[in-house]
Protein backbone atom coordinates (compact mmCIF):
# COMPACT_ATOMS: atom_id res chain seq x y z
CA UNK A 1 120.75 103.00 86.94
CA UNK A 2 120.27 106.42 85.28
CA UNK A 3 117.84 109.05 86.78
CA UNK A 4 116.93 110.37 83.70
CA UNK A 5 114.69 107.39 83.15
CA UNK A 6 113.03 107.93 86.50
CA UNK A 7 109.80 109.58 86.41
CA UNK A 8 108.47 108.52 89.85
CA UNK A 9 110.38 107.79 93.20
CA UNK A 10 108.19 106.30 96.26
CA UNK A 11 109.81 106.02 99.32
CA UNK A 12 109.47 103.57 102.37
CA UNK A 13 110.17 105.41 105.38
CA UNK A 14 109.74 108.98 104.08
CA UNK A 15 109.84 110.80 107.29
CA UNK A 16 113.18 110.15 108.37
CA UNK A 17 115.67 112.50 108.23
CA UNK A 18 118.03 111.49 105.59
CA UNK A 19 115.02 109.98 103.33
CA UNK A 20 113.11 113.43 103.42
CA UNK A 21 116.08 115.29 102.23
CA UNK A 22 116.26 112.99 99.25
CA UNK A 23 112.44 113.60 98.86
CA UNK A 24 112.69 117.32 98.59
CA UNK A 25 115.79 116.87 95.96
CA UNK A 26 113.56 114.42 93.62
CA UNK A 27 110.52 117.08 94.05
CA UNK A 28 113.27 119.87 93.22
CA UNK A 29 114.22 118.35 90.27
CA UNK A 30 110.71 117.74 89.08
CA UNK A 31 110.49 113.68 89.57
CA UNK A 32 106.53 112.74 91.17
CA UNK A 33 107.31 112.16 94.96
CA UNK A 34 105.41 110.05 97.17
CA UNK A 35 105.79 107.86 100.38
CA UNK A 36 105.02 105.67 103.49
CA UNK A 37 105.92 106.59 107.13
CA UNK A 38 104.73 104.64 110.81
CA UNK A 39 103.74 108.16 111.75
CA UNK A 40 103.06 111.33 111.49
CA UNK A 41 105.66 114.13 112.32
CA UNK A 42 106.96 117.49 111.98
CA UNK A 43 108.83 116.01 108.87
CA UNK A 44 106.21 114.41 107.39
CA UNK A 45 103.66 117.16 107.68
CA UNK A 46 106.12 119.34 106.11
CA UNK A 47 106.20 117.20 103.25
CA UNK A 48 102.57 117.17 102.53
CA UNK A 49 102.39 120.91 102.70
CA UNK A 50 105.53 120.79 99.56
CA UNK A 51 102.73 118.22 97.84
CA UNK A 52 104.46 114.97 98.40
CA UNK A 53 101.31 112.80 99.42
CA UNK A 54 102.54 110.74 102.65
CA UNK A 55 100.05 107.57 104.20
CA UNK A 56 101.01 106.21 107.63
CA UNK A 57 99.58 102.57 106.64
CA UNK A 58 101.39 99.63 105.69
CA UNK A 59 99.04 98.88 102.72
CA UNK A 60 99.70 98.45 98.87
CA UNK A 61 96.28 100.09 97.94
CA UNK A 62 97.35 103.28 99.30
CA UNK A 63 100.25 103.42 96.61
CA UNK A 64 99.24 106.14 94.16
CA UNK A 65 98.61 104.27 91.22
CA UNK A 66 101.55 106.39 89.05
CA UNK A 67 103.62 104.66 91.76
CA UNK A 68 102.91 101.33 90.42
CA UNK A 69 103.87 102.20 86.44
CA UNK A 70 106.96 101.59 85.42
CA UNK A 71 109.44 104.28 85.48
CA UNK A 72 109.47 104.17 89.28
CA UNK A 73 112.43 104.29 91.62
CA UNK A 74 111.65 102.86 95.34
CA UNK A 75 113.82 103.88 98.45
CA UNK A 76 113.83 102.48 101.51
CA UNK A 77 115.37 102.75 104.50
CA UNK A 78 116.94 99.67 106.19
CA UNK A 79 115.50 100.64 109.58
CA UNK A 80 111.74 99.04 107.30
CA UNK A 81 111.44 95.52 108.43
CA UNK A 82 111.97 92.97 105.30
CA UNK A 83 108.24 91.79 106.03
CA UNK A 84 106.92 95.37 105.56
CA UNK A 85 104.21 94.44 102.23
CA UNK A 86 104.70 97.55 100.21
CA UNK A 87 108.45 96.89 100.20
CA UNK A 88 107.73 93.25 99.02
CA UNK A 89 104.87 94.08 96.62
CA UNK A 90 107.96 96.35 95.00
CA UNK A 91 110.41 93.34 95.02
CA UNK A 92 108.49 90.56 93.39
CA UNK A 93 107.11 93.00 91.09
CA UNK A 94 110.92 93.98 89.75
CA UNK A 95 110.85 97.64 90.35
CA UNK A 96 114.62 99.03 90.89
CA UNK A 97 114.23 99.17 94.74
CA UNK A 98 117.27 100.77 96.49
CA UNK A 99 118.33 101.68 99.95
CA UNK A 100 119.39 105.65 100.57
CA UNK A 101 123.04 105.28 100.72
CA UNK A 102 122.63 103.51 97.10
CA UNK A 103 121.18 106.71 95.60
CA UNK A 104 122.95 108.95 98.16
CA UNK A 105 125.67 107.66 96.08
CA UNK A 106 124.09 107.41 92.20
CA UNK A 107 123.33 111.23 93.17
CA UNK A 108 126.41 112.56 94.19
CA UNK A 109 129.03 110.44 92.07
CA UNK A 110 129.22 113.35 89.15
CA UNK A 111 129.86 115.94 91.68
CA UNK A 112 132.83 116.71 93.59
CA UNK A 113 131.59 115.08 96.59
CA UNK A 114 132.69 115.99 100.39
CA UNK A 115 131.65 112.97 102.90
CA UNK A 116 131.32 113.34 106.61
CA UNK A 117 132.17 109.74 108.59
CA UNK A 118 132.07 109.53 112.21
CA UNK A 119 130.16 108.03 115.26
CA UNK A 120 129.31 111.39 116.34
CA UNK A 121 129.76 114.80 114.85
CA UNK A 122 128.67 114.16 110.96
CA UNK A 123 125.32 116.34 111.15
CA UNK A 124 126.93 119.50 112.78
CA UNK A 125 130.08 118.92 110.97
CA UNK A 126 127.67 118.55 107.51
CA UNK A 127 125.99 121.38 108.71
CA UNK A 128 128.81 124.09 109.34
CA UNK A 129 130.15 122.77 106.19
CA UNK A 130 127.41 124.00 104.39
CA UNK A 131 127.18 127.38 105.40
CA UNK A 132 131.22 128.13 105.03
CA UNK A 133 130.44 126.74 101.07
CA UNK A 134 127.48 129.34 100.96
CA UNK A 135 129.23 132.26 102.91
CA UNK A 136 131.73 131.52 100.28
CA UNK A 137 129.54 131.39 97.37
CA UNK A 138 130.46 127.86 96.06
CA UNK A 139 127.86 125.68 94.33
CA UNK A 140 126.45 122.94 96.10
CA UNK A 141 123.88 120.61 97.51
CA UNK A 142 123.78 119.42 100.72
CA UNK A 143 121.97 116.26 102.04
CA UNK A 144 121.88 116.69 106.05
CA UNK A 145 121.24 114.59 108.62
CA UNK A 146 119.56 117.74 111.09
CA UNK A 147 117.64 120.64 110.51
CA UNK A 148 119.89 123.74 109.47
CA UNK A 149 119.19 126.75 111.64
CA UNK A 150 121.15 128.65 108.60
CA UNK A 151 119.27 127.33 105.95
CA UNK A 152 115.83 125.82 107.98
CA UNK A 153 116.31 122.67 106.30
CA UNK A 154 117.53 119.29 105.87
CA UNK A 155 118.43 120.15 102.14
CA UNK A 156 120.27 122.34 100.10
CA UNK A 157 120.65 123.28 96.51
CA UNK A 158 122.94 126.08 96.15
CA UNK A 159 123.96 124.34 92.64
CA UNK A 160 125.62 121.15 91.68
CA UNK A 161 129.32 121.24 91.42
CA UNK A 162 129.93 120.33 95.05
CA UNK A 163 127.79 117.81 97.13
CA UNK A 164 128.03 117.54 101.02
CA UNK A 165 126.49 114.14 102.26
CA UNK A 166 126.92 112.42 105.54
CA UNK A 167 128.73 108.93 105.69
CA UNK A 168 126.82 107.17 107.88
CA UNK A 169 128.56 103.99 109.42
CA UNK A 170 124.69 102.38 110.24
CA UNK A 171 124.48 99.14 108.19
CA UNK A 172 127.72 100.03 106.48
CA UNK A 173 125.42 102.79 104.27
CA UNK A 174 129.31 104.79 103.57
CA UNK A 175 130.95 102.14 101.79
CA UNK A 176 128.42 103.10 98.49
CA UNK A 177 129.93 106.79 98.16
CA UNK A 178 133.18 107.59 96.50
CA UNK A 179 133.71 111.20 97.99
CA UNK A 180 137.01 113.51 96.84
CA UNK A 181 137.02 114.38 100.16
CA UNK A 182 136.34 112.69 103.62
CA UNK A 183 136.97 113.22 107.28
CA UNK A 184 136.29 111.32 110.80
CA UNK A 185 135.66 113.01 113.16
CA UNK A 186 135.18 109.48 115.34
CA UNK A 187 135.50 106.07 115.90
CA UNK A 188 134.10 105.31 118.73
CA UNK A 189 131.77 101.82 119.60
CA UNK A 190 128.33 102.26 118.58
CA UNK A 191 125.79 99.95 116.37
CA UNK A 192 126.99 96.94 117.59
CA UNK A 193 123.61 95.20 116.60
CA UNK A 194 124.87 95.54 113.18
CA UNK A 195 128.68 94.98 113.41
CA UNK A 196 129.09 92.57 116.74
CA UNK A 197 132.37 93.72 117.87
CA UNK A 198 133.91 97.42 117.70
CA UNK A 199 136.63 95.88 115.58
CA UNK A 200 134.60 95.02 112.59
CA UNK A 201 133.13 98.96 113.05
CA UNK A 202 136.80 100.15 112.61
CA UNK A 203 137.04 97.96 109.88
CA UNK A 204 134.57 99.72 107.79
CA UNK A 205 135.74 102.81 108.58
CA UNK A 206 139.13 101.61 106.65
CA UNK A 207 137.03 100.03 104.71
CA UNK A 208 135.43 103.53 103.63
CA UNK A 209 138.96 105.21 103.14
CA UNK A 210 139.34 103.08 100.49
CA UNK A 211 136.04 104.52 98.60
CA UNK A 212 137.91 108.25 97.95
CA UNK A 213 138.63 108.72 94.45
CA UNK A 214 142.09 108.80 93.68
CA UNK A 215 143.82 112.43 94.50
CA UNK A 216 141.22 112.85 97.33
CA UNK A 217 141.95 113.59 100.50
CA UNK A 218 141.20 112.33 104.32
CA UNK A 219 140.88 114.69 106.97
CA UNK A 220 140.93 112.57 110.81
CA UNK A 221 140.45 113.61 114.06
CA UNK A 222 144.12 113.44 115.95
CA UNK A 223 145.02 109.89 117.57
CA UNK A 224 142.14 107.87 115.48
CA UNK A 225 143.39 104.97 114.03
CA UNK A 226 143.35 105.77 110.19
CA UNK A 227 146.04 107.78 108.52
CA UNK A 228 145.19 111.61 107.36
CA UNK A 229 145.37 114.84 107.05
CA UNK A 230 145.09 115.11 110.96
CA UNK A 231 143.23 118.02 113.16
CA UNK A 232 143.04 118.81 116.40
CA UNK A 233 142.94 121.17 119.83
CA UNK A 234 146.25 122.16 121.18
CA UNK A 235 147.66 118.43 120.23
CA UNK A 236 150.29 119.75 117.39
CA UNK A 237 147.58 118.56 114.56
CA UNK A 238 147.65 119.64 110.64
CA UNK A 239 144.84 121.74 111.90
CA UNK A 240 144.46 122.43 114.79
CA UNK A 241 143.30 125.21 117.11
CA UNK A 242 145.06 126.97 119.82
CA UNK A 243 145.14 129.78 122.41
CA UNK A 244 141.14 129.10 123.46
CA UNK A 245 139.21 132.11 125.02
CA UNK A 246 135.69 131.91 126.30
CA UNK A 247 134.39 135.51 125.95
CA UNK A 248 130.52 136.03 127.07
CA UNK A 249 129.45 132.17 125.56
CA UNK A 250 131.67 132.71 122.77
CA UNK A 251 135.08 130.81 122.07
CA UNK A 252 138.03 133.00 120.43
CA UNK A 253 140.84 130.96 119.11
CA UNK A 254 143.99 131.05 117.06
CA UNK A 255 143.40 128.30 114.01
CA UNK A 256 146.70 127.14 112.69
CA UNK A 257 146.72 125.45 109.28
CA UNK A 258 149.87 124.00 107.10
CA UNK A 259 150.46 127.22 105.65
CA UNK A 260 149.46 130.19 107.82
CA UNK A 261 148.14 131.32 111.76
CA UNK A 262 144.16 132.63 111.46
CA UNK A 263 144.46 134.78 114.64
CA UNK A 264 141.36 135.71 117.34
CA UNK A 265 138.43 133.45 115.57
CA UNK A 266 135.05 133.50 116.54
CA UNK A 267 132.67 130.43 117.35
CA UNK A 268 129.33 130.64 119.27
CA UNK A 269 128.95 127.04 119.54
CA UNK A 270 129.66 125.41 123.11
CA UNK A 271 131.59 122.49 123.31
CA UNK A 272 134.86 121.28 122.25
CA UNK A 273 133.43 118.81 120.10
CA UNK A 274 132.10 121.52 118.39
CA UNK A 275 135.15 123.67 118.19
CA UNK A 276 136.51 120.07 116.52
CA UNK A 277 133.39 119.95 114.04
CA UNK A 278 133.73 122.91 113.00
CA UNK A 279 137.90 122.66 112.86
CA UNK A 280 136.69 119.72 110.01
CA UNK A 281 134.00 121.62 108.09
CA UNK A 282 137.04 124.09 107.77
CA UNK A 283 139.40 122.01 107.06
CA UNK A 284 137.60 120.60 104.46
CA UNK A 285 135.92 123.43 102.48
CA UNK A 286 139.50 124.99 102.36
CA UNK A 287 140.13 122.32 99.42
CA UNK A 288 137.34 124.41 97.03
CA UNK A 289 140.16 127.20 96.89
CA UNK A 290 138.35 129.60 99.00
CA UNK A 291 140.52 131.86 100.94
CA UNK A 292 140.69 130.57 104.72
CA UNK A 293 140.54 134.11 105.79
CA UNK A 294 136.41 133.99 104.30
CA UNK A 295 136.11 130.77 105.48
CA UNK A 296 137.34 131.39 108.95
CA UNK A 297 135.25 134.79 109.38
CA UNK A 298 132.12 132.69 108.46
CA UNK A 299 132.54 130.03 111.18
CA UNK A 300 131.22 133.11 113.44
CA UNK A 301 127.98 133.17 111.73
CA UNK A 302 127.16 129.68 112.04
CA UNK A 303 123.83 129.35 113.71
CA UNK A 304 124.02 125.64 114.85
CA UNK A 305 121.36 122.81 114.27
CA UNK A 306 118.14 122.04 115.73
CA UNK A 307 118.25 119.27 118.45
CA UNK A 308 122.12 120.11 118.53
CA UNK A 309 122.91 121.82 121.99
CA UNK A 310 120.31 124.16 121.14
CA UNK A 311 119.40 127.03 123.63
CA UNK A 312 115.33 127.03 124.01
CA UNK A 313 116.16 129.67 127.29
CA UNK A 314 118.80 131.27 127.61
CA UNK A 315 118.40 133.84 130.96
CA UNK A 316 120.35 134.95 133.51
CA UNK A 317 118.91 132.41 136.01
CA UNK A 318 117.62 129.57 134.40
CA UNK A 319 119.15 127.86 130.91
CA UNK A 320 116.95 124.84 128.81
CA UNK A 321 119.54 123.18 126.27
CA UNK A 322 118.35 120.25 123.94
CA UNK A 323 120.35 117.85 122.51
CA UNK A 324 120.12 114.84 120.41
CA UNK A 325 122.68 112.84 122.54
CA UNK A 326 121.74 109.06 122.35
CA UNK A 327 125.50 108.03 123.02
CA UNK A 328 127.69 107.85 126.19
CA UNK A 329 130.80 110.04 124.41
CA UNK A 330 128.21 112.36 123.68
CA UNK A 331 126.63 113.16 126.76
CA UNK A 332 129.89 113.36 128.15
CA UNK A 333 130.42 116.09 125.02
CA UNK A 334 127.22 117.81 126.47
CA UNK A 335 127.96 117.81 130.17
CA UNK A 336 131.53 119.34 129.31
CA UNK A 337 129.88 122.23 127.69
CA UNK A 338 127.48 123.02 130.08
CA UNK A 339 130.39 122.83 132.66
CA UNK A 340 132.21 125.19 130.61
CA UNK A 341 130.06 127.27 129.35
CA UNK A 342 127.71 127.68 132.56
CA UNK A 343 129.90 126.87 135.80
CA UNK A 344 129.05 126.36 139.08
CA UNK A 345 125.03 125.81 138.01
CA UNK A 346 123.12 122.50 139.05
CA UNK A 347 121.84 120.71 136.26
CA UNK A 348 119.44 118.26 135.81
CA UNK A 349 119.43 115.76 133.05
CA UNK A 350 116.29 114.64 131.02
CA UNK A 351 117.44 111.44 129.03
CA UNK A 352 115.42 109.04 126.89
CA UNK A 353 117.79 106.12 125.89
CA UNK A 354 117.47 105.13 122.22
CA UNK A 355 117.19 101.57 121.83
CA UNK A 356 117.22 98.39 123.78
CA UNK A 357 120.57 96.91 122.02
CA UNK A 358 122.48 100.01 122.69
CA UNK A 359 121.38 100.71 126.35
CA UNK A 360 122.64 97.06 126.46
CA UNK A 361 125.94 97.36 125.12
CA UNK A 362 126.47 100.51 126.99
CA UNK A 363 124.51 100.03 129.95
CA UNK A 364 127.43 100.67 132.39
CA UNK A 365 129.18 103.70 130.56
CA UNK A 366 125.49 105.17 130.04
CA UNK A 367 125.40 104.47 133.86
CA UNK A 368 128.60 107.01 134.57
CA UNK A 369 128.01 109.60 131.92
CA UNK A 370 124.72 110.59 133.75
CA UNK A 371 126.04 110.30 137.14
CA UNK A 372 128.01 113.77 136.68
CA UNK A 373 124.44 115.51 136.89
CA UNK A 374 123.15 116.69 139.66
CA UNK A 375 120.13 115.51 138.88
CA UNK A 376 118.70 112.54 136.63
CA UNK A 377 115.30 112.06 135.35
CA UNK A 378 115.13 108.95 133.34
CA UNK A 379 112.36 108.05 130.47
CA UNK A 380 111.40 104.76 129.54
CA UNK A 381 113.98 103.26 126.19
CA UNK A 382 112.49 104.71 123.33
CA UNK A 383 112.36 101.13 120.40
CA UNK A 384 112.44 102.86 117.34
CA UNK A 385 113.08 99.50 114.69
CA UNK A 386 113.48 96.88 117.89
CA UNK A 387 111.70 94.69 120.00
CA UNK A 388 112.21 94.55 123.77
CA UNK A 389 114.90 92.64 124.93
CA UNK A 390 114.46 90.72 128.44
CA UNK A 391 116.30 92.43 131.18
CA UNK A 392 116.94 95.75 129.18
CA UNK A 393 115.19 98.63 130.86
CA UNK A 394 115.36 101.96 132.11
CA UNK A 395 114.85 100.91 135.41
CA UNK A 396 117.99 98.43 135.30
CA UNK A 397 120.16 101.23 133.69
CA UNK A 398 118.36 103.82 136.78
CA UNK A 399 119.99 101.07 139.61
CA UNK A 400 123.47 101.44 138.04
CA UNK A 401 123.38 105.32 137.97
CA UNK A 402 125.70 106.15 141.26
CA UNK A 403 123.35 109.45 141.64
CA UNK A 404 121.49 109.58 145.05
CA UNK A 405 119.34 112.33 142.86
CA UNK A 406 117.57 110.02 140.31
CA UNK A 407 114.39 108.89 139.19
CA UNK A 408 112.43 107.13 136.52
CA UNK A 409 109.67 109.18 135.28
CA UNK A 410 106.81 109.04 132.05
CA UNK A 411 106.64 111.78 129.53
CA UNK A 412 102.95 112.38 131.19
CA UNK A 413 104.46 113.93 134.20
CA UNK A 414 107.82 115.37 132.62
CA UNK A 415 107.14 118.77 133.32
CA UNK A 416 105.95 118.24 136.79
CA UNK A 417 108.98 116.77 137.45
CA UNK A 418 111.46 119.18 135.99
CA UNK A 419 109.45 122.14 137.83
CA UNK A 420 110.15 120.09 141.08
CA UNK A 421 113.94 120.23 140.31
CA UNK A 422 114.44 124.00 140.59
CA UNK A 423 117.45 123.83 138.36
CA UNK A 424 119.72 126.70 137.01
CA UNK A 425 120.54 124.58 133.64
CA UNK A 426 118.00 121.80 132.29
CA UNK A 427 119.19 119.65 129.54
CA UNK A 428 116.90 117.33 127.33
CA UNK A 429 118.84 114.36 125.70
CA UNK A 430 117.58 111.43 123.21
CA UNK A 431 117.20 110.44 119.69
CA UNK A 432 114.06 109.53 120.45
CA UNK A 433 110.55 111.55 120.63
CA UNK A 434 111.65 113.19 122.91
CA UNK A 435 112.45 116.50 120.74
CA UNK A 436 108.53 116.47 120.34
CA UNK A 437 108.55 117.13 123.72
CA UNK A 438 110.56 119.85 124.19
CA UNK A 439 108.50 123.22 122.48
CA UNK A 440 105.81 121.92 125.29
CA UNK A 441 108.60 122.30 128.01
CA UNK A 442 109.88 125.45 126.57
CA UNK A 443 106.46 127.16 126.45
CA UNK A 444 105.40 125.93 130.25
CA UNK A 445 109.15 127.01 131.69
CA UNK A 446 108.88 129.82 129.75
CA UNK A 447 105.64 130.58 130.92
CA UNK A 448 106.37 129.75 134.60
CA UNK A 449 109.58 132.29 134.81
């Protein structure tokens, strides 16, 4: 398919993340842009204030009629169910009807093209990425899976030599890129609906090794089971970082590459799995020939992404982090920081799991991940593209939480119930709705101290 017969591109499922950056690059580049969402959001209000007309029923008579000419490209999501009618009406009517990864992959295939894989990590990984290529004034676009804090977006066109997409592993959407350089930054067992057993998932992670173009290069995350360029913490990596200070919330580090020691560097990100991330991002933007000095310095500067251990309060008595953990590894990732980072403090846990099949297939390590907190207040399983399944709820996963300090609670009273904890460090977690939540608790605690 080429783009420069394209005129119109309608998209079914506009307001998600990914799909919204690819709306902003077709409106960029001067295509007509229109789409369907389930509801309204943030996102999707955004896009109607760009002029990128957005309905929220399932209806083919709310199509703009140029988005029934020909000359019009249709991207969906898979997360739309196959019965959805404006997706069919496109179908039997033989309009070129794609999924994202598909022209994630038409887009970036004349660029050089930097991939992200991983189970966790991609967005903030995508994210640093992006700023070291624009603190080091290299030409690119970036399609990201989070909202910037360095750029306030989702997308970025700094030119088009370089492209920085995420490879997501979700219904195998990596395997249509063919990046010149890749990294994984994890492995772990996730989307099971969709694979069955973890094995198959590591299979399409080799599987997506094979898509580099010939010359490229593979950056992995020490001890994973696919062969690269390796980096790492302290564990004798290709990269890897060493000598780790924590200096007023900030990490200073040695990073030692093939060919040279970067001495005292600067991160203000908490976490080791962010000092990893953003060991990758470096790692690869090194390969655009920009002195690692540069790109080193600018690691310092990188502001983080929404919904990413983001600080709403940050005071000497009383700390509100959000994070868009939705997976056991990572709110073990987000406990460790707060641990580090803010020792000796009780905190209490908001969590919303994100759907029924995962809480299933990670009921019991769900179960011990939140048991570190001091304090757990559970919200009901948030569906997103599932129905219920029978015996999979929040109040089964509550009974295996080994936490005498636990309770299931609605979003109605969530602020009651965090003002009853009297914590010194508050977490939200969930890829839910619950980030809409969180400016209302910000603006009550905030209010309240």
């Amino acid at each position: 398919m080429n783009l420069k017969d394209i005129h119109n591109v309608y998209f079914i499922g506009i307001g998600g993340i990914g799909m919204s950056a690819l709306a902003r690059y077709f409106k960029y580049i001067g295509k007509e842009v229109a789409g369907y969402d389930r509801t309204p959001s943030p996102i999707t209000n955004e896009l109607i204030e760009k002029g990128i007309p957005v309905h929220f029923e399932d209806a083919v008579d709310r199509i703009p009629k140029v988005f029934t000419q020909q000359g019009t490209l249709v991207v969906y999501t898979p997360a739309v169910p196959s019965t959805h009618s404006e997706l069919k009406y496109y179908q039997d009517n033989n309009f070129p009807v794609k999924k994202r990864s598909e022209v994630l992959g038409i887009i970036t295939r004349d660029t050089f093209c930097f991939a992200v894989a991983g189970t966790h990590g991609k967005t903030t990984t995508s994210c640093i990425l992006a700023h070291l290529l624009k603190e080091s004034e290299v030409p690119f676009t970036a399609f990201l899976g989070g909202v910037s804090e360095d750029f306030n977006s989702n997308f970025v066109l700094e030119g088009t030599k370089y492209s920085v997409v995420e490879a997501d592993e979700f219904d195998r959407s990596f395997l249509q890129l063919s990046p010149n350089v890749a990294c994984i930054t994890s492995m772990d067992a996730d989307h099971l609906d969709i694979y069955g057993t973890n094995e198959e998932l590591q299979q399409s992670f080799h599987d997506f090794t094979g898509k580099i173009k010939s010359g490229g290069k593979l950056f992995v995350k020490k001890d994973l089971p696919v062969e690269g360029i390796t980096f790492g913490i302290e564990d004798g990596s290709d990269y890897r970082i060493e000598n780790i200070e924590i200096e007023q919330g900030t990490y200073i580090f040695d990073l030692v590459t093939p060919s040279e020691v970067l001495r005292h560097i600067r991160f203000n990100k908490p976490g080791r799995h962010n000092l990893l991330n953003g060991l990758a991002a470096f790692a690869m933007a090194v390969q655009t020939g920009s002195p690692p000095h540069r790109l080193a310095k600018a690691l310092e500067t990188f502001k983080g992404v929404q919904r990413r251990f983001s600080y709403q309060i940050k005071e000497r008595d009383f700390v509100f982090v959000d994070d868009y953990a939705h997976h056991p590894t990572e709110i073990n990732a987000v406990y460790q920081a707060i641990k580090e980072m803010h020792p000796n403090e009780k905190i209490t846990a908001v969590f919303q799991p994100h759907l029924f099949s995962r809480t299933k297939d990670f009921v019991d390590d769900f179960a011990a991940s939140l048991s570190q907190f001091d304090v757990v207040l559970l919200l009901e399983i948030y569906p997103a593209r599932e129905e219920p399944i029978e015996g999979v709820t929040s109040a089964w996963l509550l009974d295996k939480i080994e936490n005498p300090k636990k309770k299931l609670i609605s979003k109605s009273n969530l602020i009651e119930e965090i003002k009853n904890c009297k914590t010194g460090v508050l977490v939200t977690m969930g890829a839910g709705d619950i980030g809409l939540e969180v400016p209302k608790i910000k603006k009550e605690l905030a209010y309240a101290s």
